[in-house]
Protein backbone atom coordinates (compact mmCIF):
# COMPACT_ATOMS: atom_id res chain seq x y z
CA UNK A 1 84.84 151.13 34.55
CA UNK A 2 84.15 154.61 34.88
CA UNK A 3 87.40 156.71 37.21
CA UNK A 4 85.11 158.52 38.97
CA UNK A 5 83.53 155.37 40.44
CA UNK A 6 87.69 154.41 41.65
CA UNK A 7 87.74 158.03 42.91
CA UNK A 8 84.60 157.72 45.40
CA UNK A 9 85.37 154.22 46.32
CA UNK A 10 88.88 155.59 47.63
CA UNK A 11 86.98 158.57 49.92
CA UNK A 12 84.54 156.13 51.02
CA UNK A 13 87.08 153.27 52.55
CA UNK A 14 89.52 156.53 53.98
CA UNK A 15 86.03 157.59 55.93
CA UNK A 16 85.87 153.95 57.08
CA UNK A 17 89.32 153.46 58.14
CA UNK A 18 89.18 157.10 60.20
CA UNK A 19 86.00 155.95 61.99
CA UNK A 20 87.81 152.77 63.10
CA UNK A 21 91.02 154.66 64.47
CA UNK A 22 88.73 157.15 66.23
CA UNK A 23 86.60 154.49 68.01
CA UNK A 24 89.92 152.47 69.22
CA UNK A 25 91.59 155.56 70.62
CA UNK A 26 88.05 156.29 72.37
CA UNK A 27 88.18 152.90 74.10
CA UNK A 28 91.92 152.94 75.42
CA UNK A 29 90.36 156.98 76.62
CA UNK A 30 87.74 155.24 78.27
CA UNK A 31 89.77 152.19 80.03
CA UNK A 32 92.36 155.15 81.10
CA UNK A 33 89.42 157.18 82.70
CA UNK A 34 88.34 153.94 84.14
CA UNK A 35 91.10 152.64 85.72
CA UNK A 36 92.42 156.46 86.94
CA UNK A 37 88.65 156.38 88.83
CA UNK A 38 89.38 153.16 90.62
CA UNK A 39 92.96 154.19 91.72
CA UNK A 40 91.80 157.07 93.35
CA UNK A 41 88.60 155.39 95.00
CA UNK A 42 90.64 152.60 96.28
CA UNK A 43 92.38 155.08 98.56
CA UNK A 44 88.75 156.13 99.83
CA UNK A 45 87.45 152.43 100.45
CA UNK A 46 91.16 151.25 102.00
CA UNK A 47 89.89 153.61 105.04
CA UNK A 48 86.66 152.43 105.01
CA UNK A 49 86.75 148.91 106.75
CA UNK A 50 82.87 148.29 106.18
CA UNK A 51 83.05 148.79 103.09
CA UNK A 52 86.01 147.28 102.33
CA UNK A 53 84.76 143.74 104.36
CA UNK A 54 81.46 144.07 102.51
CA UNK A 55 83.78 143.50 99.19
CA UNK A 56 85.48 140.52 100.55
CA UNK A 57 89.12 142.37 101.05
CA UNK A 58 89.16 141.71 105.08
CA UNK A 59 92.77 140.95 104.27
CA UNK A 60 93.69 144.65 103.90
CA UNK A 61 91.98 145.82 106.85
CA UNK A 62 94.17 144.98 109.35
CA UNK A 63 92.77 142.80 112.86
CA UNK A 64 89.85 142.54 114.24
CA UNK A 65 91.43 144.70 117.25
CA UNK A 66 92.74 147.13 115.18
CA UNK A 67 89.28 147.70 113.09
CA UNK A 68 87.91 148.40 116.59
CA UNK A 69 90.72 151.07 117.60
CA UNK A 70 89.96 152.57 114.25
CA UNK A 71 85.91 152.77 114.82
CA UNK A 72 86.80 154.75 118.08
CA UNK A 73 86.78 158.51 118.87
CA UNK A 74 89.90 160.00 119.31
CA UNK A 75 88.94 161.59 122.81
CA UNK A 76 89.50 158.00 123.85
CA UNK A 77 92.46 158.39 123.69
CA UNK A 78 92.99 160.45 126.62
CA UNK A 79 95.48 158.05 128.46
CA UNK A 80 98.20 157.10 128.34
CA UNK A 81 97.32 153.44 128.82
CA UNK A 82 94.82 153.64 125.92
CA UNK A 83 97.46 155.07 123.30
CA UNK A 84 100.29 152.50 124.23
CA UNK A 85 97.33 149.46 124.27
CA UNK A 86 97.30 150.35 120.36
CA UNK A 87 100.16 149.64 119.61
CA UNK A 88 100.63 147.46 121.09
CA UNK A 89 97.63 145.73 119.52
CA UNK A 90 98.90 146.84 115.91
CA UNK A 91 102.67 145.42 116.90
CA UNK A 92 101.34 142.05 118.70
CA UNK A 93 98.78 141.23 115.58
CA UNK A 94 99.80 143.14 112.34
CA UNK A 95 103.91 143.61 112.67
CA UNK A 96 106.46 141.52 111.96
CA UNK A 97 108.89 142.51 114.85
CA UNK A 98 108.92 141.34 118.50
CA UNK A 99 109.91 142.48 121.96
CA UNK A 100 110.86 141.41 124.89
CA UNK A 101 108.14 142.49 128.00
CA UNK A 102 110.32 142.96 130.78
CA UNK A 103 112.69 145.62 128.41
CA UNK A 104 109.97 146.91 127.09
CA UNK A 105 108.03 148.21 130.56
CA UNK A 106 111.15 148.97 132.20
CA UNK A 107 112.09 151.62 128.96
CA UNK A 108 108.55 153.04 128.94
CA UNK A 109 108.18 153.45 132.68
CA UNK A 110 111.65 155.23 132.74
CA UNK A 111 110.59 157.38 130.43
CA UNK A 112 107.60 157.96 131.77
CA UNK A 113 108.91 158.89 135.03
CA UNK A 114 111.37 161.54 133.13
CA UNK A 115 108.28 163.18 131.49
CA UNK A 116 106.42 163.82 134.88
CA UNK A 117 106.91 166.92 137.51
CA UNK A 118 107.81 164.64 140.39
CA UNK A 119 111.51 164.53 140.86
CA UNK A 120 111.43 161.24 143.22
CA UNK A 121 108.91 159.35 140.27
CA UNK A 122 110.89 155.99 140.15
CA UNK A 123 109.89 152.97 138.80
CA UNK A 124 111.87 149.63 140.12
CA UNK A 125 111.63 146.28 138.22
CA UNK A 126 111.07 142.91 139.68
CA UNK A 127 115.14 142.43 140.41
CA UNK A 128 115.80 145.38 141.96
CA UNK A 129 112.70 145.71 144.20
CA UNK A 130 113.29 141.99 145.13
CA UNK A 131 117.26 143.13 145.73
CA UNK A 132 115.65 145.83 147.88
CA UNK A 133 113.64 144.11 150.19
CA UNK A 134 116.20 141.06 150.26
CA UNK A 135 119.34 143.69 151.90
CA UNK A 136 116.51 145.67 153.96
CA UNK A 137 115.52 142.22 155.69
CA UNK A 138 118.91 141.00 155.69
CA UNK A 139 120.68 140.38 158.89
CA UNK A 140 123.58 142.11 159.21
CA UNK A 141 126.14 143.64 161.43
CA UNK A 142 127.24 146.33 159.50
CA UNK A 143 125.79 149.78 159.68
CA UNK A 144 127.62 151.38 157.04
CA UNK A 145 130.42 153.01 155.77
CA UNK A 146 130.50 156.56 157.88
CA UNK A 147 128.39 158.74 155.87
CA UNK A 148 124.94 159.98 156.30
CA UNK A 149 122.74 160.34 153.33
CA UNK A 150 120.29 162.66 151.94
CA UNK A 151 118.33 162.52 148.80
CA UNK A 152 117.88 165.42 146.39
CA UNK A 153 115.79 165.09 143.08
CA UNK A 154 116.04 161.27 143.39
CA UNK A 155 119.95 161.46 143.85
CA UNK A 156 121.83 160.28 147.36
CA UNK A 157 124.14 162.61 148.67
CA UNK A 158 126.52 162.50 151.17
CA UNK A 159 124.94 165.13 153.74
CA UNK A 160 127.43 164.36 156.47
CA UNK A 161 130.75 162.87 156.90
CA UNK A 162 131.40 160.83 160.17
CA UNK A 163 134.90 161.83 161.96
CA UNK A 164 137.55 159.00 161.74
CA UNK A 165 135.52 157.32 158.84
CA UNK A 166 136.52 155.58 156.20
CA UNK A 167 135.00 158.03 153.97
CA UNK A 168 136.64 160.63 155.98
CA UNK A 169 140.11 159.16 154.84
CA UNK A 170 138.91 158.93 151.34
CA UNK A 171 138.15 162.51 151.31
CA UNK A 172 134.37 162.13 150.44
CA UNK A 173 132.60 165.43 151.27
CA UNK A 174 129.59 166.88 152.04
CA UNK A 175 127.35 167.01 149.10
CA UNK A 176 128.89 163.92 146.90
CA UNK A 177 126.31 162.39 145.05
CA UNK A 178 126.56 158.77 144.64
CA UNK A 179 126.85 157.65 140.87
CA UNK A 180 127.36 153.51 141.00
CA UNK A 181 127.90 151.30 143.65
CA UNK A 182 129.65 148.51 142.88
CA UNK A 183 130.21 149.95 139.29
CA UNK A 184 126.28 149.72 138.64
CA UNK A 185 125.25 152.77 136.89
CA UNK A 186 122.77 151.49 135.39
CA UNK A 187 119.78 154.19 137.33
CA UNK A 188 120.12 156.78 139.83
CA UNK A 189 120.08 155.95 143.21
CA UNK A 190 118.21 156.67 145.84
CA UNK A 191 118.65 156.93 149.28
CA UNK A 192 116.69 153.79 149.88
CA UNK A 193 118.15 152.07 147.66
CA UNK A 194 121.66 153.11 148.97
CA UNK A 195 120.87 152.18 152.69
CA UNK A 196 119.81 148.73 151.24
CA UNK A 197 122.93 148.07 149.33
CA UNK A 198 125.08 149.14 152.21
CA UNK A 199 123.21 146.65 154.42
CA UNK A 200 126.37 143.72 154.39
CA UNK A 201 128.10 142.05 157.24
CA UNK A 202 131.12 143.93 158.89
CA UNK A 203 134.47 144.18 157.07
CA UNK A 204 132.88 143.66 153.74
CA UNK A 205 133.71 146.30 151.35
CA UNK A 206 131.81 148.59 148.88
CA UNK A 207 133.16 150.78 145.76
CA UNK A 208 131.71 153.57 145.38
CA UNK A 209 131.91 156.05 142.62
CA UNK A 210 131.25 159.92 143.54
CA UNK A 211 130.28 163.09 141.51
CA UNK A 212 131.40 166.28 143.27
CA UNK A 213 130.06 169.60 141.43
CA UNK A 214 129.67 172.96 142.31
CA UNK A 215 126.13 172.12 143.97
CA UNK A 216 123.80 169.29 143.33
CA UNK A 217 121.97 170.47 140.71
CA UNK A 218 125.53 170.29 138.88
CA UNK A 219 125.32 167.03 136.94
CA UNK A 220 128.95 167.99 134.97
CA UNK A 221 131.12 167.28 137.97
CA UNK A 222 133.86 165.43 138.49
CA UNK A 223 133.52 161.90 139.43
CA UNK A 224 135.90 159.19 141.62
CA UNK A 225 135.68 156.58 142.99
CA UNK A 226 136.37 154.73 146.77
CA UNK A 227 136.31 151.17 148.25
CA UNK A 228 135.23 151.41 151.46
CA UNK A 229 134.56 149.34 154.49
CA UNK A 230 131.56 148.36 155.85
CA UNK A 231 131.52 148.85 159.87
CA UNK A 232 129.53 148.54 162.93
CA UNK A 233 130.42 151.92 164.51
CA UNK A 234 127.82 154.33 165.01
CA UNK A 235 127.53 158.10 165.80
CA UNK A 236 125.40 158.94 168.10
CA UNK A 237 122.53 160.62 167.29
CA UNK A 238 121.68 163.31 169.57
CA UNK A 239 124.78 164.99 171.29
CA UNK A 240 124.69 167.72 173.83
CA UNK A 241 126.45 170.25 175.76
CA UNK A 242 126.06 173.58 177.94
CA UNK A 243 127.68 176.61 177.18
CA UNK A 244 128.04 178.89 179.83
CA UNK A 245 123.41 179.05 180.67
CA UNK A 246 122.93 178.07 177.33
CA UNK A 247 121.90 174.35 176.74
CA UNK A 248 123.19 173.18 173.07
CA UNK A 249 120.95 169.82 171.24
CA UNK A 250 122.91 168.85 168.45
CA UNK A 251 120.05 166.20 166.12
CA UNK A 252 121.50 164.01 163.32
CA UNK A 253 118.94 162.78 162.05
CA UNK A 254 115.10 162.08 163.17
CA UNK A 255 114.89 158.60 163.69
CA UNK A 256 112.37 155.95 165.11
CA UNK A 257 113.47 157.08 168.91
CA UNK A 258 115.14 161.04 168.19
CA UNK A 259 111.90 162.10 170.56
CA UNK A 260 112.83 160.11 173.38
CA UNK A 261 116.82 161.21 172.90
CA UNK A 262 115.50 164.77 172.73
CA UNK A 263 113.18 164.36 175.65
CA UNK A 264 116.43 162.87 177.81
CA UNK A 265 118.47 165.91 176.55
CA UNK A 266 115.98 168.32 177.49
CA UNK A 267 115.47 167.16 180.64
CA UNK A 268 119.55 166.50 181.42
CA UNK A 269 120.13 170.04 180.54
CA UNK A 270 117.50 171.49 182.53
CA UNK A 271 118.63 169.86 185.28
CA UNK A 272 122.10 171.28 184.52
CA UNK A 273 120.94 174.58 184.90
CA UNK A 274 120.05 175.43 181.27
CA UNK A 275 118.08 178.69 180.56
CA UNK A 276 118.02 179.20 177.13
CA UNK A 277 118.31 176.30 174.46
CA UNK A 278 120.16 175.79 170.46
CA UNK A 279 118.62 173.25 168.42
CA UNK A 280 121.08 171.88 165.62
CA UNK A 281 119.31 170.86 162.82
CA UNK A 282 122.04 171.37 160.66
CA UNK A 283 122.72 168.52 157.80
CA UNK A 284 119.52 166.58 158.97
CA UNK A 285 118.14 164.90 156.83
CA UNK A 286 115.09 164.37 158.35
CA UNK A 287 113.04 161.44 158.81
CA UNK A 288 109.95 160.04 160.95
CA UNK A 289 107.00 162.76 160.98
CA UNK A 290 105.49 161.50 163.90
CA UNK A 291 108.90 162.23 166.00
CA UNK A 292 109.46 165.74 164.27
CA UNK A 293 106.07 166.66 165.45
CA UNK A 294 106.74 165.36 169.02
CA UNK A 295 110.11 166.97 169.31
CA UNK A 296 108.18 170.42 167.87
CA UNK A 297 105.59 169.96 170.86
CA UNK A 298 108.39 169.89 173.10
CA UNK A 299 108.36 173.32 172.62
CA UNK A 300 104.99 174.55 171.11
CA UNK A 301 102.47 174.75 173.67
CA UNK A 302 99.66 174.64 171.18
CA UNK A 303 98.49 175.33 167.82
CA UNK A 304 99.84 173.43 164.37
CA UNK A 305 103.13 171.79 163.90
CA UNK A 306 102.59 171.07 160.12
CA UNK A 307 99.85 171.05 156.99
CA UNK A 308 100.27 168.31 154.80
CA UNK A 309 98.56 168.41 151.50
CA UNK A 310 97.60 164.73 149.40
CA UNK A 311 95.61 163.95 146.50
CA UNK A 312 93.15 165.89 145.31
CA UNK A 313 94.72 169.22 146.97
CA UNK A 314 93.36 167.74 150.51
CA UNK A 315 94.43 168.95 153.56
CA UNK A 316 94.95 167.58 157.20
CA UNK A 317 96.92 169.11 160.21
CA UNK A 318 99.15 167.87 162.83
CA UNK A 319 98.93 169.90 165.97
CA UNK A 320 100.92 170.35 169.46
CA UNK A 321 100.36 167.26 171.03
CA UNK A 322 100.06 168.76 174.25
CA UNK A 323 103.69 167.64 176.05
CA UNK A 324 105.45 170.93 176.39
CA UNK A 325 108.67 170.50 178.50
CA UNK A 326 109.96 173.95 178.23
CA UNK A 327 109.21 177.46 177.95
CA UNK A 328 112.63 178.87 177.82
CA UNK A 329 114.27 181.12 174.97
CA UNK A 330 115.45 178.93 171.90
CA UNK A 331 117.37 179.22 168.53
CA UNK A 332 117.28 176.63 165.87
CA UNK A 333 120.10 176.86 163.44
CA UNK A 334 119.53 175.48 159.89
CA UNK A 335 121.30 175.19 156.78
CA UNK A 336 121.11 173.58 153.16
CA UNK A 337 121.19 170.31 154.63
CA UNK A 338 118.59 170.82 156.79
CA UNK A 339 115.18 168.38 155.02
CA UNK A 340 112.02 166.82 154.58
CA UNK A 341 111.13 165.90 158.51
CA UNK A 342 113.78 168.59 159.93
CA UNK A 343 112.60 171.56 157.88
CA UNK A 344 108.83 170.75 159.95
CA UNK A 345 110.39 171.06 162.80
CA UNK A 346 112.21 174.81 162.07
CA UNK A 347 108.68 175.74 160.10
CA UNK A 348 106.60 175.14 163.27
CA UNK A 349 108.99 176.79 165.42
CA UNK A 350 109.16 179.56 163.10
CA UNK A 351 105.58 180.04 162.56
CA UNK A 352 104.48 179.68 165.71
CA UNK A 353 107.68 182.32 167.22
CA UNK A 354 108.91 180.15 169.41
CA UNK A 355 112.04 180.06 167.83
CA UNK A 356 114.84 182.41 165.95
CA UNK A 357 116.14 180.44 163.18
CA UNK A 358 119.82 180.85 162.41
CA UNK A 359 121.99 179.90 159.03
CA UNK A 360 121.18 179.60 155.60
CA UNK A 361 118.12 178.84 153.85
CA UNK A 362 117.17 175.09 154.01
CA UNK A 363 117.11 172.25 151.50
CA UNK A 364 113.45 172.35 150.42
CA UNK A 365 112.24 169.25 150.28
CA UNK A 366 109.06 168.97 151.83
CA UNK A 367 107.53 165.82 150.08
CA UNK A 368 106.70 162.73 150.92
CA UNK A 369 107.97 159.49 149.07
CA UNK A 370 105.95 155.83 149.35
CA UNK A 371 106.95 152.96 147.66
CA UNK A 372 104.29 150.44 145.83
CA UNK A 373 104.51 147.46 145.31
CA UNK A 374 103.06 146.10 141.59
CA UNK A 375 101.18 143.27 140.36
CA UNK A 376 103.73 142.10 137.85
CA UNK A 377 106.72 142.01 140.37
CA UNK A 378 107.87 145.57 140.32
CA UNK A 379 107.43 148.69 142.15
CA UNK A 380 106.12 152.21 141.58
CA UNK A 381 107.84 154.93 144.02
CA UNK A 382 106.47 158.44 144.04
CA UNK A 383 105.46 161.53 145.71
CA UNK A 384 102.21 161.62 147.91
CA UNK A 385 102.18 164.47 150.07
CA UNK A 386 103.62 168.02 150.24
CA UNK A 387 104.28 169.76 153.81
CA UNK A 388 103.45 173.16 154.49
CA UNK A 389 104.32 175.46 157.57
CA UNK A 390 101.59 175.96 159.93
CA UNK A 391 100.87 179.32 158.40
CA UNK A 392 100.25 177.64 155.15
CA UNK A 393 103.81 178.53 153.54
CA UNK A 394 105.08 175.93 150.90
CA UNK A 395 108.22 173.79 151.80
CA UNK A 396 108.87 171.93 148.91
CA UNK A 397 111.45 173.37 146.14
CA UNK A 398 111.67 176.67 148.49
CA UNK A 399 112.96 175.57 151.53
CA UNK A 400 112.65 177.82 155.00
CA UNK A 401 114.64 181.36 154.99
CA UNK A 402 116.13 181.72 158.21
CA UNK A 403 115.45 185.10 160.79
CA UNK A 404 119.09 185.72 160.22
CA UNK A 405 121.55 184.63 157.60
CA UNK A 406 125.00 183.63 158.35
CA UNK A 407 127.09 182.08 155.88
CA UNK A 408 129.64 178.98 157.53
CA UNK A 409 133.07 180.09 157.57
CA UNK A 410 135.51 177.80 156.64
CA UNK A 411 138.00 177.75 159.25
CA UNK A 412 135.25 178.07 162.48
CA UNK A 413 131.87 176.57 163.27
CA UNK A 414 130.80 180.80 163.27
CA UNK A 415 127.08 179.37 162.96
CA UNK A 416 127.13 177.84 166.41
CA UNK A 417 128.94 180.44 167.69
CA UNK A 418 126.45 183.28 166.87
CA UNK A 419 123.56 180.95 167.65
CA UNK A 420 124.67 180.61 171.74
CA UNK A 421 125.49 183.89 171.88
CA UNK A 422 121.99 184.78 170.60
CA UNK A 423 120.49 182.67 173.45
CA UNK A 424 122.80 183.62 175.90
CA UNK A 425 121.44 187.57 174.80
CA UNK A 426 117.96 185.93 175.46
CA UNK A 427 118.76 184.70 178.97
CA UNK A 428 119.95 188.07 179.75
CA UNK A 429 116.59 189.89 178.76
């Protein structure tokens, strides 16, 4: 056989045998190409639940409550309700974990509260509103354990100290927030919630633990603790005496009957021969509106006693009800202590210059606090009014800047001292 024939035989099967390779290495291209497409358009359709149901995968698109979260706008999502119903949805039907309910609200609503502008935003569960109403309905004989309390961003405070209390002997001050009663620290307290605990028969006792700090904004002070004893001794409310022409009104606290007291006083003093008057609102906490506006028409002829401002920025007015009992000159003497229900009462005499106020700047707390009671067992507290002075000043987080400043000293009540001597200057006019 002819070698040329061998030669072109040899070409012919090395054409062959590239053509084969060439075609395989275009197929495993072609399967790579393939396959890289579907990996990337299998991210595309995983978002797309129609599509992805139309295809038969419903087990990769989550619930049926969760494909409906994900076929709404976002601007539904303009609560806070809304957000927290999905995921809750995506926990209850797609995760694994678990939680317990009660926790669970009790966490979110605390935190809640934290993230809002209102100090006194508190949110009680089912035990400790039930524990609430349970002490304020209890009967008891005790009426505490010498101290009066206050309530500043949602904290109790001692705002006075009774003499020959208890809490006297256990050197508990003026401005001692309360930390844990009983050694329960588990929220702040509030003064509602202090009242209520303190509501046991006579003799029992109570530990409390303290915080004293260089004001009560200071949360970094230090803290001790007392075991006190519950008793059935009272202060009384409204004390008076005259000083020289000058009648004196010393007010604790405004309570269900302080009118009436003041009334009595007004009229006892009068009789006396008072011609000027000092009103003590010093470490008041307040209290009762209705009273503080009585007690402030003792004095205002006529005209508004306080604005008060509720949802939606609306406005209503309390005026002079009309019952003026004197005319004569007055100072009111004020001082951090002085709150909520108290501060109305130096406001409208302010405003309305009936009064010089005396002492340092008050508290600022001119809000109002209700309590709500919720469906599942708990309760919501929070702010739903602001006072303002008749002339429209704010109260709240300013407090009222007395006509003249004068700072306590610390050896002599030089507070009360100036303030009759001011009056007695008034008689003398």
């Amino acid at each position: 056989m002819p070698r040329h024939f061998d030669k072109k035989s040899s070409i012919a099967a090395t054409a062959r045998k590239a053509r084969a390779r060439n075609i395989k290495l275009a197929k495993v291209f072609s399967c790579i190409i393939v396959v890289a497409a579907a990996f990337a358009g299998g991210f595309a359709v995983r978002g797309n639940v129609d599509l992805l149901d139309s295809l038969g995968l419903t087990q990769l698109t989550g619930s049926p409550d969760a494909k409906a979260k994900a076929s709404q706008q976002p601007t539904t999502y303009n609560s806070l309700s809304a957000r927290v119903d999905e995921v809750e949805g995506i926990v209850n039907n797609d995760s694994l974990d678990s939680y317990d309910l009660d926790t669970a609200t009790t966490k979110m609503l605390d935190a809640f509260a934290l993230s809002t502008q209102d100090p006194y935003l508190r949110y009680y569960d089912a035990s400790r509103r039930t524990a609430m109403n349970s002490n304020q309905d209890a009967a008891s004989s005790g009426d505490g354990v010498g101290v009066l309390f206050n309530e500043y961003n949602g904290n109790a405070y001692a705002v006075d100290v009774f003499e020959g209390s208890d809490a006297q002997a256990a050197d508990v001050r003026s401005g001692d927030v309360v930390v844990a009663i009983d050694g329960d620290r588990s929220h702040a307290w509030s003064t509602s919630e202090v009242t209520a605990a303190l509501k046991r028969d006579e003799g029992s006792q109570v530990v409390i633990t303290w915080r004293r700090g260089a004001s009560l904004d200071d949360a970094t002070g230090t803290e001790f603790t007392t075991t006190l004893t519950v008793t059935s001794s009272t202060v009384k409310n409204v004390t008076t005496e005259l000083s020289d022409s000058v009648g004196y009104i010393q007010l604790r606290q405004i309570s269900q009957n302080s009118a009436d007291l003041v009334r009595q006083a007004i009229s006892d003093l009068d009789a006396r021969g008072a011609q000027a008057y000092v009103l003590d609102l010093r470490d008041n906490p307040g209290g009762y509106l209705t009273q503080a506006v009585d007690i402030s028409s003792y004095f205002v002829k006529s005209g508004t006693i306080v604005r008060i401002v509720t949802t939606g920025a609306d406005e209503t007015t309390k005026n002079a009800t009309g019952s003026v009992l004197t005319d004569k000159p007055l100072v009111v003497l004020v001082n951090g202590n002085t709150s909520s229900a108290a501060e109305v009462i130096a406001a409208s005499l302010q405003d309305n210059q009936r009064a010089t106020l005396v002492g340092a700047t008050t508290l600022g707390k001119g809000s109002v606090q209700v309590t709500h009671d919720l469906s599942f067992g708990g309760a919501l507290r929070y702010t739903a009014a602001y006072y303002k002075s008749p002339l429209g000043h704010d109260i709240d987080g300013l407090g009222i800047n007395p006509d003249v400043a004068i700072a306590l000293s610390s050896d002599e009540d030089n507070q009360k001292s100036f303030a009759l001597e001011m009056a007695q200057s008034m008689v003398r006019e």
